[in-house]
Protein backbone atom coordinates (compact mmCIF):
# COMPACT_ATOMS: atom_id res chain seq x y z
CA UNK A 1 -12.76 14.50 29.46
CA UNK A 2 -14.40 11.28 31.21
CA UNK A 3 -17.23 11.73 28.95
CA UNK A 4 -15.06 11.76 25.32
CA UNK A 5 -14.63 9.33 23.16
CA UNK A 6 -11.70 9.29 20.97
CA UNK A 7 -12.04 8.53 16.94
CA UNK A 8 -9.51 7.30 14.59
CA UNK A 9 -10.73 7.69 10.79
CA UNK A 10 -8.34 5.71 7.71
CA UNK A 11 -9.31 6.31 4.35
CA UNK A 12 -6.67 7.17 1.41
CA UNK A 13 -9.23 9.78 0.02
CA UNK A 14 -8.88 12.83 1.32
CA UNK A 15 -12.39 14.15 1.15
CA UNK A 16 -13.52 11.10 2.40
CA UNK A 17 -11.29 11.56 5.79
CA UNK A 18 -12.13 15.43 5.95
CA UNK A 19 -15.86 14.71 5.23
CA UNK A 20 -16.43 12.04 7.71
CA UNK A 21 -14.41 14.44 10.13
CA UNK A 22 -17.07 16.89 9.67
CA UNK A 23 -20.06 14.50 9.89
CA UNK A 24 -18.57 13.06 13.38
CA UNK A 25 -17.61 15.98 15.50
CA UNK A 26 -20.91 18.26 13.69
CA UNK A 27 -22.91 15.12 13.94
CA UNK A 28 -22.17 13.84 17.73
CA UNK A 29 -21.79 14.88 21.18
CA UNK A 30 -18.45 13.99 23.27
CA UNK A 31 -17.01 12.24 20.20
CA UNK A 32 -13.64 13.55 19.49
CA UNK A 33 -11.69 12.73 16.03
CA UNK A 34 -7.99 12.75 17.09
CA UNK A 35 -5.98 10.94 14.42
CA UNK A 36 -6.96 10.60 10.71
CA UNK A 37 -4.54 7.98 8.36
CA UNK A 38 -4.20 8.03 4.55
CA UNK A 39 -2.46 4.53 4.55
CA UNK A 40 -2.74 1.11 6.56
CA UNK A 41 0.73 1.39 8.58
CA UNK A 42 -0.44 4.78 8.97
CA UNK A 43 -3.28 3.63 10.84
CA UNK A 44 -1.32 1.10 13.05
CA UNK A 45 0.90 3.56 14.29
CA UNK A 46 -2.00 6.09 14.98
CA UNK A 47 -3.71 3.01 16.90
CA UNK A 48 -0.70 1.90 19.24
CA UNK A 49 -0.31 6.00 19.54
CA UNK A 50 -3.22 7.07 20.40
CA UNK A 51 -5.37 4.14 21.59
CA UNK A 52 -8.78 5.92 19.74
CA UNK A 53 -12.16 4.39 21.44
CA UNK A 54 -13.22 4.04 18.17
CA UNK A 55 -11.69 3.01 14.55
CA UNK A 56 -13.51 3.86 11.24
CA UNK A 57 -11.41 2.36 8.53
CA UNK A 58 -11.86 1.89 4.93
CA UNK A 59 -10.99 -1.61 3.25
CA UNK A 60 -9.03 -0.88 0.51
CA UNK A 61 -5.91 1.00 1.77
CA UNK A 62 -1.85 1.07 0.38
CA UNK A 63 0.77 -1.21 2.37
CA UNK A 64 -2.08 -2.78 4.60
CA UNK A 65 -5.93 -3.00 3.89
CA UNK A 66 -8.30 -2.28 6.37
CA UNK A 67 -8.66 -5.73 7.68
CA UNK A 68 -5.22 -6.52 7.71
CA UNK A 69 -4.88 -3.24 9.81
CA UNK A 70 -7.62 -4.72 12.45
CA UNK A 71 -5.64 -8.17 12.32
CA UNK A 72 -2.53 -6.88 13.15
CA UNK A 73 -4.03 -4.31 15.96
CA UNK A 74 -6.46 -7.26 17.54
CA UNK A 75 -3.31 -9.52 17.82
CA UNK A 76 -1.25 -6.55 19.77
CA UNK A 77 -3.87 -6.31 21.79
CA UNK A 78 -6.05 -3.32 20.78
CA UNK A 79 -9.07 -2.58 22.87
CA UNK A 80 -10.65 -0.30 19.81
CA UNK A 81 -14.15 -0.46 18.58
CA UNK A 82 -13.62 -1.30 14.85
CA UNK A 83 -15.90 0.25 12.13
CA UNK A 84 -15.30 -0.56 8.44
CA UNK A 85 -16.08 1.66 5.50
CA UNK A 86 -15.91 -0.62 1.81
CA UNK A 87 -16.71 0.36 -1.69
CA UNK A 88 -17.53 -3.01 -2.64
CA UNK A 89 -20.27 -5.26 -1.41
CA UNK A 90 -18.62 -8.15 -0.95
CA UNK A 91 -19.78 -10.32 1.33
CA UNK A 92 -16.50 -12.36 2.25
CA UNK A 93 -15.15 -9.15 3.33
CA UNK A 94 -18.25 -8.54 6.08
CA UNK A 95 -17.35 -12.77 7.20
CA UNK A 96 -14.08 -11.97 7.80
CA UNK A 97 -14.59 -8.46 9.46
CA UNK A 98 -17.28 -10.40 11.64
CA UNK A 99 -15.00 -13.03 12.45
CA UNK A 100 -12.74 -10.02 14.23
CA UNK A 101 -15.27 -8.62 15.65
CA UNK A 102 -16.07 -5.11 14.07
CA UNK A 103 -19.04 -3.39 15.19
CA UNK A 104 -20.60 -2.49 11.65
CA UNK A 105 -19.85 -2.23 8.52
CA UNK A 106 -21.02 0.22 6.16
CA UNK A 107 -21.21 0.73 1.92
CA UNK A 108 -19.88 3.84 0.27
CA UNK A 109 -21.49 5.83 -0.07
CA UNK A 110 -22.71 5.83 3.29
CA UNK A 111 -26.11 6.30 4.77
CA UNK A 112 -25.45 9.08 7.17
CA UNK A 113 -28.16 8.80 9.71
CA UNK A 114 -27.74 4.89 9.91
CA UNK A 115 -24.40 5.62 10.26
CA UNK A 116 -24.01 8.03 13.05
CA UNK A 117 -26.74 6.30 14.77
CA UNK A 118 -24.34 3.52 15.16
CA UNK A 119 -21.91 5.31 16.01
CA UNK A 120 -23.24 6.90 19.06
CA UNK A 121 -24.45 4.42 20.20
CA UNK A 122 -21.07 2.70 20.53
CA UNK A 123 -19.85 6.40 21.81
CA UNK A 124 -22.63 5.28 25.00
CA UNK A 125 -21.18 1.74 25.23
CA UNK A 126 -17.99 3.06 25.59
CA UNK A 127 -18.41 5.43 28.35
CA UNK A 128 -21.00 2.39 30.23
CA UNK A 129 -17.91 -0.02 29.92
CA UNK A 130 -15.66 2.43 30.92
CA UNK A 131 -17.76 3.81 34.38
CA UNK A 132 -17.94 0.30 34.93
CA UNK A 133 -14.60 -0.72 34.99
CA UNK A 134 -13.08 2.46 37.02
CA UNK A 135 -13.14 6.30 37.21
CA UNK A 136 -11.05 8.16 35.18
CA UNK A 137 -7.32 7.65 36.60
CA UNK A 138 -4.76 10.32 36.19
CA UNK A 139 -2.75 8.56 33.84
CA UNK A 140 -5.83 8.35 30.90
CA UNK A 141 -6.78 12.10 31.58
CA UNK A 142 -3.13 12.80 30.77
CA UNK A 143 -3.29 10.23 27.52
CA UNK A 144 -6.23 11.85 26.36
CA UNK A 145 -4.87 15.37 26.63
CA UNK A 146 -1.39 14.41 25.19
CA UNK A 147 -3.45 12.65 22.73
CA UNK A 148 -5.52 16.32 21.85
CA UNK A 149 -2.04 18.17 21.66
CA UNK A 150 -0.57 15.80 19.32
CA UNK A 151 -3.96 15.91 16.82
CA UNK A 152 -3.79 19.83 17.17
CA UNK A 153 -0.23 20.62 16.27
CA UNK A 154 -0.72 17.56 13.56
CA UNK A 155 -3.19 20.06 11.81
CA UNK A 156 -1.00 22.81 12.61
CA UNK A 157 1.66 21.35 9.83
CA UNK A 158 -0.76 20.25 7.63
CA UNK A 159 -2.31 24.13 7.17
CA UNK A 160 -5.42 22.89 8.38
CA UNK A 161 -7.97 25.92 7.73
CA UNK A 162 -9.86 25.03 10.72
CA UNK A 163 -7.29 25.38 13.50
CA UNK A 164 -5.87 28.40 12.35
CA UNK A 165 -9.07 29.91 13.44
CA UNK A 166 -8.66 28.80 16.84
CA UNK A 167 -4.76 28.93 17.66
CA UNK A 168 -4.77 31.13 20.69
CA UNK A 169 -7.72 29.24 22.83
CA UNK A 170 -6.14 25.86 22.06
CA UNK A 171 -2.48 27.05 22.93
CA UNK A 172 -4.43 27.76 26.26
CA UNK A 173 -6.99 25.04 26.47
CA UNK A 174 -4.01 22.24 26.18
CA UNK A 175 -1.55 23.99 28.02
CA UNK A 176 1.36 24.20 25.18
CA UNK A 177 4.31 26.24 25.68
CA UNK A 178 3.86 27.97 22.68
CA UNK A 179 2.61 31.52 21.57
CA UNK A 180 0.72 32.50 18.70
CA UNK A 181 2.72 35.75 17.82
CA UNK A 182 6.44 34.82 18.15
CA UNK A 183 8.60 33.71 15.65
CA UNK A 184 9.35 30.27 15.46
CA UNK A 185 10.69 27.29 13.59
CA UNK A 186 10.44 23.67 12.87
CA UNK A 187 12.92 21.26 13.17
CA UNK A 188 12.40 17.47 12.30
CA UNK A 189 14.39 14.82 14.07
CA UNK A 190 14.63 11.95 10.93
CA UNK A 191 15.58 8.17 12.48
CA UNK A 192 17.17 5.54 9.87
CA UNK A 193 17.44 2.22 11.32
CA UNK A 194 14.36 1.82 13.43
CA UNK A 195 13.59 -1.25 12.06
CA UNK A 196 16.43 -3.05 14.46
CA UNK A 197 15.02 -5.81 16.68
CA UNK A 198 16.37 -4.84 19.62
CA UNK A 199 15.15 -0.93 19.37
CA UNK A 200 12.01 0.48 21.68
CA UNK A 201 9.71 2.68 19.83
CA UNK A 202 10.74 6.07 18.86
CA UNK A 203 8.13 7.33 21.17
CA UNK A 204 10.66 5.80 23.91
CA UNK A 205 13.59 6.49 22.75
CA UNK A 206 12.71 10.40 22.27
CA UNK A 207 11.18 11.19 26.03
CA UNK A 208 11.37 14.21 27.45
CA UNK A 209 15.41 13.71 28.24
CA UNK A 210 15.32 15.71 24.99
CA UNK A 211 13.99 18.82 26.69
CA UNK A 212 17.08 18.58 29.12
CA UNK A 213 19.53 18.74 26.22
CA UNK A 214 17.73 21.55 24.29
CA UNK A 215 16.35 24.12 27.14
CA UNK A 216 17.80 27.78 25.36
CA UNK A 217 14.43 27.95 23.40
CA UNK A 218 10.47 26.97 24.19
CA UNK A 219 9.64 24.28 22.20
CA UNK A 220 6.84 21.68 21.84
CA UNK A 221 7.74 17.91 20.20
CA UNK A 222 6.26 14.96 19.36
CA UNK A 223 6.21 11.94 17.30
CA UNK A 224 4.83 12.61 13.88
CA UNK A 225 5.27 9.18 12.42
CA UNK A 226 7.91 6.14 12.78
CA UNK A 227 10.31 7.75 11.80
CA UNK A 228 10.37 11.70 12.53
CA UNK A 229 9.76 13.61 15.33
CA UNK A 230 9.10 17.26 14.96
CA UNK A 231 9.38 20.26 17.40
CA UNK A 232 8.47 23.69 16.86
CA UNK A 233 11.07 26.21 18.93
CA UNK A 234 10.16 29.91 19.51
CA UNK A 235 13.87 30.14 18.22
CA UNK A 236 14.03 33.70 15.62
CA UNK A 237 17.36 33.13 14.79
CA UNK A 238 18.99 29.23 12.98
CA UNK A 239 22.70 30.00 13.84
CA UNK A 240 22.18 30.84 17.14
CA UNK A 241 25.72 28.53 18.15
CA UNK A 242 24.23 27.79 21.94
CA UNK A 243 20.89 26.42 20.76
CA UNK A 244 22.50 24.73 17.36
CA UNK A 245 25.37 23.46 19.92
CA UNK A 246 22.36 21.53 22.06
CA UNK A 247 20.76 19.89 18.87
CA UNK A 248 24.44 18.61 17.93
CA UNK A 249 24.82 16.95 21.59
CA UNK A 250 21.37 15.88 21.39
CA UNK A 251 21.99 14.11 18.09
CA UNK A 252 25.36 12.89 19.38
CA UNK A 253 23.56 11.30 22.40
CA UNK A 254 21.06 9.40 20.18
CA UNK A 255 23.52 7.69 18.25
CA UNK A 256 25.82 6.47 21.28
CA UNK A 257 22.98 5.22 22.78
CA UNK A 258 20.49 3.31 20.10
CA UNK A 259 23.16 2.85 17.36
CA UNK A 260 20.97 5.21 14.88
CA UNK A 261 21.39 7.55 12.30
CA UNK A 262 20.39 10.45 13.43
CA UNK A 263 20.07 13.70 11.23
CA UNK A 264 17.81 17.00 12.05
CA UNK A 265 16.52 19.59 9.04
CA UNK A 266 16.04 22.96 10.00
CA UNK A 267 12.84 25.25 8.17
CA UNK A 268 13.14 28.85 8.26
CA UNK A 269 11.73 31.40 10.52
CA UNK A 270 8.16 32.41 10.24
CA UNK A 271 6.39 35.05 12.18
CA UNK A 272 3.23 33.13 13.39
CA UNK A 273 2.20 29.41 13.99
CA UNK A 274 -0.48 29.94 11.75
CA UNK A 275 2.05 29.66 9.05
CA UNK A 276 4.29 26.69 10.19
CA UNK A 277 3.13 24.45 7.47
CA UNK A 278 5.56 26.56 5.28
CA UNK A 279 8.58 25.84 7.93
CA UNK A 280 7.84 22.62 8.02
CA UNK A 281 8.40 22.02 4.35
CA UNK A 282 11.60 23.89 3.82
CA UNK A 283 12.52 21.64 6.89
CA UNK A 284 11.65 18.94 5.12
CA UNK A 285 13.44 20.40 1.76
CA UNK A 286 16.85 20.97 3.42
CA UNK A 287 16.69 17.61 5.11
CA UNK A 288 16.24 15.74 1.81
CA UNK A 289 20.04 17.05 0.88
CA UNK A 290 20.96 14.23 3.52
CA UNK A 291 21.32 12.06 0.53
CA UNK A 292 24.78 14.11 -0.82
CA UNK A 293 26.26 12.19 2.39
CA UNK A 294 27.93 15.91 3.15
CA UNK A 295 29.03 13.82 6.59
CA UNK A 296 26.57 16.68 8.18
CA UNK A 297 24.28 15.77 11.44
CA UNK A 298 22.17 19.27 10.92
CA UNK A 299 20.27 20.86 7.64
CA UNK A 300 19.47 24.45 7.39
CA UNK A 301 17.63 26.21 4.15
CA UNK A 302 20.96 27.65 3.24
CA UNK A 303 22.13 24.44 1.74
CA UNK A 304 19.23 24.08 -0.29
CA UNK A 305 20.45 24.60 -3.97
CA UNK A 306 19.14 27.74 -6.17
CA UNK A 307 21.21 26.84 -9.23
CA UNK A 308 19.04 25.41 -12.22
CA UNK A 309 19.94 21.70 -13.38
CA UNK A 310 21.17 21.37 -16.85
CA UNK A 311 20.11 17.74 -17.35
CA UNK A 312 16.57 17.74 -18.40
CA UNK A 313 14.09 14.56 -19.47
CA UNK A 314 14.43 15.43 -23.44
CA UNK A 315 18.19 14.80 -22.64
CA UNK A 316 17.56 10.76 -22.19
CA UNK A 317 18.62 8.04 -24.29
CA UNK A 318 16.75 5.01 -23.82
CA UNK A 319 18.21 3.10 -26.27
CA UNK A 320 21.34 1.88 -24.31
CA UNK A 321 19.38 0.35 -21.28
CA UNK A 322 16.38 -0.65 -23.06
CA UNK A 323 18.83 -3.24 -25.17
CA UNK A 324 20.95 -4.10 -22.28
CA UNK A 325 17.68 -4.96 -20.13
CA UNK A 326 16.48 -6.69 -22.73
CA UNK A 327 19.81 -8.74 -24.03
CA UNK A 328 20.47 -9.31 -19.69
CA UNK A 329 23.65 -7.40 -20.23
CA UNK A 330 24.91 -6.03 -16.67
CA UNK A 331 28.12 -4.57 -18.03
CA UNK A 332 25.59 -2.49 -19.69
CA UNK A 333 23.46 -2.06 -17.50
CA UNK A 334 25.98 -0.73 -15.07
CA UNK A 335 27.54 1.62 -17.63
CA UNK A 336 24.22 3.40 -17.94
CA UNK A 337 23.50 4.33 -14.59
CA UNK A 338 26.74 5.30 -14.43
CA UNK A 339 27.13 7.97 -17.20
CA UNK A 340 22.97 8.90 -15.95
CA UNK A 341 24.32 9.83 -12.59
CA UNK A 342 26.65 11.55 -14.05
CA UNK A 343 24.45 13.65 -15.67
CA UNK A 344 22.65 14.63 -13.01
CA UNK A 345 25.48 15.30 -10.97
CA UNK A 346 26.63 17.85 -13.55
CA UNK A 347 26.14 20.11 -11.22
CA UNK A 348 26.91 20.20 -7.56
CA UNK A 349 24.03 18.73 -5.04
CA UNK A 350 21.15 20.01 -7.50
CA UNK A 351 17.61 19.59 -5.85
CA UNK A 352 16.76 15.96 -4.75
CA UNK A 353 13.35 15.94 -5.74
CA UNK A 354 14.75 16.56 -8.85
CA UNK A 355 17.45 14.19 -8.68
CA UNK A 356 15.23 10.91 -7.45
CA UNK A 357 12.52 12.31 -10.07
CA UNK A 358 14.94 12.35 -12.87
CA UNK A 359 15.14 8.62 -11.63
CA UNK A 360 11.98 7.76 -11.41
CA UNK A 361 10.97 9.24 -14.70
CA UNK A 362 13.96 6.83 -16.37
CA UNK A 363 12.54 3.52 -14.18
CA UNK A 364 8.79 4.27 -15.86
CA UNK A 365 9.64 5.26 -18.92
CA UNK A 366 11.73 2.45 -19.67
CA UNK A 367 9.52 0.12 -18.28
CA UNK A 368 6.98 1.58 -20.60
CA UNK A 369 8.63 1.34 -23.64
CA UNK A 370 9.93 -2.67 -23.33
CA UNK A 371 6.39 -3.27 -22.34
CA UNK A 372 5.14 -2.03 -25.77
CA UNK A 373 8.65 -3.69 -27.55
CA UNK A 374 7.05 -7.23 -25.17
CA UNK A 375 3.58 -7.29 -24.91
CA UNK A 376 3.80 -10.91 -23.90
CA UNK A 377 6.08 -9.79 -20.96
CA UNK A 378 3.91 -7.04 -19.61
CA UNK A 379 5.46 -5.86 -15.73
CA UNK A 380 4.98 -3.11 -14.31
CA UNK A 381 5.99 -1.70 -10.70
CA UNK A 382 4.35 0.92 -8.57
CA UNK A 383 7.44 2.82 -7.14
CA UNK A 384 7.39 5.92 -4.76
CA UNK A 385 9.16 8.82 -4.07
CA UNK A 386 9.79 7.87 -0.43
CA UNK A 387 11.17 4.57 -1.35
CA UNK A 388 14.07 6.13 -3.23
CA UNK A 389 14.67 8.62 -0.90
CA UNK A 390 14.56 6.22 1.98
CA UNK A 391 17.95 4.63 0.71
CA UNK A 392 19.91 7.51 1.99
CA UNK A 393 22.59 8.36 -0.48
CA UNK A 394 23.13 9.13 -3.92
CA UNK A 395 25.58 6.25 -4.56
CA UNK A 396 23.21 3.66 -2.46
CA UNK A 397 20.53 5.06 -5.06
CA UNK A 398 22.98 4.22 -8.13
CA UNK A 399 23.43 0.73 -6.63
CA UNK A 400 19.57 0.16 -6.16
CA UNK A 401 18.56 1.00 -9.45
CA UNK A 402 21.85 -1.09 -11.09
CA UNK A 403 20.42 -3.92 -9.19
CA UNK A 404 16.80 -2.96 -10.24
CA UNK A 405 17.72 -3.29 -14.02
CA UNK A 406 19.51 -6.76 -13.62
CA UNK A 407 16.69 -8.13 -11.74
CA UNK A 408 14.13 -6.21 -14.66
CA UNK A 409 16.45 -8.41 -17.29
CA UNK A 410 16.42 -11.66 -15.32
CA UNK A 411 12.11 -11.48 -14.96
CA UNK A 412 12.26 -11.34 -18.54
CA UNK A 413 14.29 -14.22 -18.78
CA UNK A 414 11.92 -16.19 -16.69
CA UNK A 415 14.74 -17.61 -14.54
CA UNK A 416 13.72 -20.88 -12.55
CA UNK A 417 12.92 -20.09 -9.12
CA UNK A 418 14.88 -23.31 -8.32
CA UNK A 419 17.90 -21.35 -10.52
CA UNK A 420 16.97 -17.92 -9.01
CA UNK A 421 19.78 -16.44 -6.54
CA UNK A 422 17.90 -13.72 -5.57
CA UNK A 423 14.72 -16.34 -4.16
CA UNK A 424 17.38 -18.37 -2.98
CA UNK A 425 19.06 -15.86 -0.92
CA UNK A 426 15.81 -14.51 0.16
CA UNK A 427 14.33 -18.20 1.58
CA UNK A 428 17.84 -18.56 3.52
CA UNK A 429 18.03 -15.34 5.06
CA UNK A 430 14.14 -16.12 6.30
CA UNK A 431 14.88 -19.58 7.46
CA UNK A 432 18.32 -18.38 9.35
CA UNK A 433 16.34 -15.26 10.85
CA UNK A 434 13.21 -16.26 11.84
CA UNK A 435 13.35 -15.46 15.34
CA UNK A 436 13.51 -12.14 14.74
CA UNK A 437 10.47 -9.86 13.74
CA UNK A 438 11.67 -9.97 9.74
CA UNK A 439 9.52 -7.85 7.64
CA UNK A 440 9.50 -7.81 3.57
CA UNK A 441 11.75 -4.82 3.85
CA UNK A 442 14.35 -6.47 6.17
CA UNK A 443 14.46 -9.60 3.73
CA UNK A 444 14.38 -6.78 0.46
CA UNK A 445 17.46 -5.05 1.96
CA UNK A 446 19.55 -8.04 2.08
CA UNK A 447 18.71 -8.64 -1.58
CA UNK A 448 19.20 -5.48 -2.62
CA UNK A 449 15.75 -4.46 -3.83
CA UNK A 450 13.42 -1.93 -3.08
CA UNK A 451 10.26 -3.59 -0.61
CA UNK A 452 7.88 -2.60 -3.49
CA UNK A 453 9.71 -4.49 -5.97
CA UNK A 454 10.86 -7.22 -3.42
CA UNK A 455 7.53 -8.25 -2.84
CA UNK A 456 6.04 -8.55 -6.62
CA UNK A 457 8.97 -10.57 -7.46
CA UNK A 458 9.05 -12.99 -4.75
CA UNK A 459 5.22 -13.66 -5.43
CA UNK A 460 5.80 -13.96 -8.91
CA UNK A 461 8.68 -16.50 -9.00
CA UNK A 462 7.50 -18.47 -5.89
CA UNK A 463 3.81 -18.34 -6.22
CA UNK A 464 2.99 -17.13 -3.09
CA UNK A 465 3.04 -13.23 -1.07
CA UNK A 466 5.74 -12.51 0.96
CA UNK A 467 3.76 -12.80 4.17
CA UNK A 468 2.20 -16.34 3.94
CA UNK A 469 5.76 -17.72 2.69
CA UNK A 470 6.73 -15.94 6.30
CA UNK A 471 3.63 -17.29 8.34
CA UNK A 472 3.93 -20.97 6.51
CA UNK A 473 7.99 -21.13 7.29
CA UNK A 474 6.90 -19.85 11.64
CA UNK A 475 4.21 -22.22 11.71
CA UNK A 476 6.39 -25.35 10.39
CA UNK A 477 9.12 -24.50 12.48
CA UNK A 478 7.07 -24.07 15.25
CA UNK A 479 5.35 -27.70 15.13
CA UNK A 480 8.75 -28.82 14.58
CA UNK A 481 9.53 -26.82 18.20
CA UNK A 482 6.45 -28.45 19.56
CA UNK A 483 7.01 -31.88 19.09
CA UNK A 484 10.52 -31.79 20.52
CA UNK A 485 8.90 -31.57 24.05
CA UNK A 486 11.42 -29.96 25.63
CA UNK A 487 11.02 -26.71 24.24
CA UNK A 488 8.50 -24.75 26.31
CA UNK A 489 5.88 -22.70 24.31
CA UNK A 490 7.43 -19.36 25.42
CA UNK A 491 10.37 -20.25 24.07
CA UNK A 492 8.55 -21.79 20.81
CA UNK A 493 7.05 -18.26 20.26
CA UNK A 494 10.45 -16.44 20.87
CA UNK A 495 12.25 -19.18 18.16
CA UNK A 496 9.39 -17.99 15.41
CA UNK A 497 9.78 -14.28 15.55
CA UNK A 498 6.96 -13.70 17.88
CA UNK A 499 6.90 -11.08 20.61
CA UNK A 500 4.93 -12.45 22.87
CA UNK A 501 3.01 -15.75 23.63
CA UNK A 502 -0.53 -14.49 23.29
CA UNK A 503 0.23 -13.40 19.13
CA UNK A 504 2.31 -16.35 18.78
CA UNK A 505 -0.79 -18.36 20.20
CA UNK A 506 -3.45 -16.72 18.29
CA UNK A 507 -1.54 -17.19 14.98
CA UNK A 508 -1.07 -21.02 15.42
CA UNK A 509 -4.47 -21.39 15.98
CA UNK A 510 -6.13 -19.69 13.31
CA UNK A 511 -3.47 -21.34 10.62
CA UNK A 512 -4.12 -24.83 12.63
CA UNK A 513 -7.06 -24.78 14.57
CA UNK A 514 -5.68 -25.56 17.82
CA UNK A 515 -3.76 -24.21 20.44
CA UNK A 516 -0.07 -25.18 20.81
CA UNK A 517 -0.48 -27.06 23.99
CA UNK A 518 -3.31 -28.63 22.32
CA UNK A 519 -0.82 -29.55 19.42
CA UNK A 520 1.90 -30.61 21.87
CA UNK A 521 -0.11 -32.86 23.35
């Protein structure tokens, strides 16, 4: 375990992850792939998870590119060798990836000798650097195994062919309390509300105080992503009232003591681990029924609707919202979604994929047809399952997509940004909150507007992205800070929304070119 060195790999192809999987572990001694990401905050989380010796990411990324995913991880501190992967040879993209010191960076497609001749050689730097600084404690062998288990059972839900192959001698080799052969379950712990200032990471608010509160059944958990943690329970029957009794005061305990919403989806029983992809997904399926706001903490795969919907695409009429988008007419506007939801409600609780679908298919469609009825006035939004189903309920839903319609009618009206109350609202609720860690999601909340759409507005009315208007409002508040005096830097960095003083001192450099003592003075 001294000798292996740990790879992250973040592309949002899938063959390109799986392939340069294969080329690493088949291609390499001691190098061990233990995370791979399909999206940039993807790849943050698997960084401050993990800790990976080694980082191959690809440029172009959703939510954060590659190099915005090495700026963010080199300001937290990140200790990760940094390889980047582009499609585009550009050389302003190698500048800036020198600048933060990746080791190499590499064209697609890539030359595989060169490439894993880089590569292990930094595998040998890595394991010189880290004899040199101290033996292998205790505390890193156990990161690196926990690190292993967490990759394994990973693959495990994603019906990875490869580690089916292999279940028993890993169950053994990583010491899990699971068996191969016994009927189990997955149950997913869903958080809403992480994004509070004051919270710890999920991976310290669920520590093992969990496995004192549910002990009836053997079970394995961990953190999945930022917002779910799953376990797998040799557990053959759901209603079992002692274990489900546990999960409820486990739940219960959450919420007193983080202020969360907490809610848990139960999959259905399968007979081997090989196949707990499949409980994993009904899991998933009878969770998503959280949005009916039944006032229920736990979903099981009874609740999950067999009953056909009635409402159907062909039943749409466009007409209605297309003219009251187009005339700004909210009464309208509100009307619609009204009667829409009604429709879809026909019946009780049908599917949700179904019912955020149906609304997803009305968003696109009616965006495409005023952009053909406005050619002059082309916009277009990128909007994602998750997004919708992020907002909780169905009425919360209703309310978001009102909102996104009036906001559609106002863009077409061009409003001033100087006359704009949604860009006003926004720049206050920065300026009043900007020592707290605000993100565009925060700031899209309070405006009632999906992040996606949040941030293509604001850019378009104001002229500039979400996150420079952010960095440019910290950094003038800051030299305001500074040239008070009595304001010590600490509490400067605290005052702009920074966590700590080395990030808050790293950022005023690069947007000033000197420190803040050196600006003080």
């Amino acid at each position: 375990m001294q000798d292996l060195v740990t790879i992250l790999i973040a592309d949002d192809e899938t063959a390109i992850r799986y392939g340069l999987e294969e080329i690493v572990e088949s291609g390499s001694e001691g190098l061990k792939v233990i995370a791979t990401a399909d999206n940039g905050v993807e790849a943050l989380l698997f960084l401050e998870q993990f800790k990976p010796d080694i980082a191959i990411i690809d440029i172009n990324m959703p939510k954060y590119d590659g190099l915005e995913v090495i700026k963010l991880a080199i300001q937290s501190g990140c200790r990760t060798r940094f390889f980047i992967l582009s499609g585009y040879n550009d050389f302003s993209y190698a500048q800036t990836a020198i600048r933060y010191g990746v080791k190499n960076y590499f064209l697609k497609p890539i030359n595989i000798p060169e490439f894993l001749k880089e590569l292990n050689k930094q595998g040998q730097e890595v394991r010189a650097q880290r004899r040199q600084e101290e033996s292998l404690s205790p505390k890193r062998l156990n990161a690196l195994v926990q690190s292993s288990r967490i990759y394994f059972l990973n693959q495990l839900i994603q019906s990875r062919e490869n580690v089916a192959k292999d279940i028993t001698n890993k169950l053994t080799e990583l010491q899990l309390t699971l068996d191969d052969n016994r009927p189990c379950l997955v149950v997913i712990f869903s958080f809403f509300g992480m994004d509070q200032q004051a919270l710890p990471p999920i991976s310290e608010i669920v520590n093992d105080e969990i496995r004192k509160f549910i002990n009836c059944a053997p079970m394995e958990y961990w953190v999945y992503n930022d917002t779910q943690v799953l376990c797998v329970f040799h557990q053959n029957d759901p209603k079992d009232p002692l274990w489900r009794g546990q999960l409820s005061a486990y739940i219960k305990y959450l919420k007193e003591k983080y202020t969360l919403t907490v809610l848990a989806g139960i999959g259905r029983v399968i007979s081997a681990l090989e196949q707990i992809a499949a409980s994993y997904s009904s899991a998933l399926e009878a969770l998503s029924y959280h949005i009916y706001d039944t006032g229920a903490d736990i979903y099981d795969t009874d609740i999950i609707s067999s009953e056909k919907p009635t409402f159907s695409k062909e039943n749409i009429d466009y007409k209605p919202i297309i003219y009251a988008v187009t005339h700004g007419n909210e009464q309208g506007i509100r009307e619609y979604c009204h009667a829409f939801f009604q429709s879809l409600l026909f019946i009780k609780m049908p599917p949700p994929n179904f019912f955020i679908g149906m609304c997803m298919y009305l968003i696109m469609n009616v965006q495409k047809q005023i952009t053909l009825l406005y050619p002059d006035k082309k916009m277009e939004f990128e909007f994602h399952y998750e997004e919708l189903d992020a907002l909780g309920s169905t009425s919360a839903i209703q309310n978001w997509m009102i909102g996104f319609f009036i906001r559609y009618g106002e863009m077409m009206n061009d409003t001033p940004e100087q006359d704009n109350s949604i860009i006003k609202a926004s720049k206050e609720y920065i300026l009043n909150n900007l020592h707290k860690n605000i993100k565009a999601k925060d700031v899209s909340a309070h405006v009632n507007l999906s992040e996606t759409y949040f941030s293509i507005y604001f850019k378009d009315k104001t002229g500039i992205n979400f996150r420079d208007y952010l960095l440019s409002m910290r950094m003038n508040q800051a030299k305001k800070l500074l040239r008070e005096k009595d304001v010590t830097i600490s509490e400067v960095a605290w005052l702009t929304g920074y966590q700590d003083y080395r990030s808050f001192s790293r950022a005023f450099k690069n947007e000033t070119g000197m420190s803040p003592s050196e600006y003080a003075k």
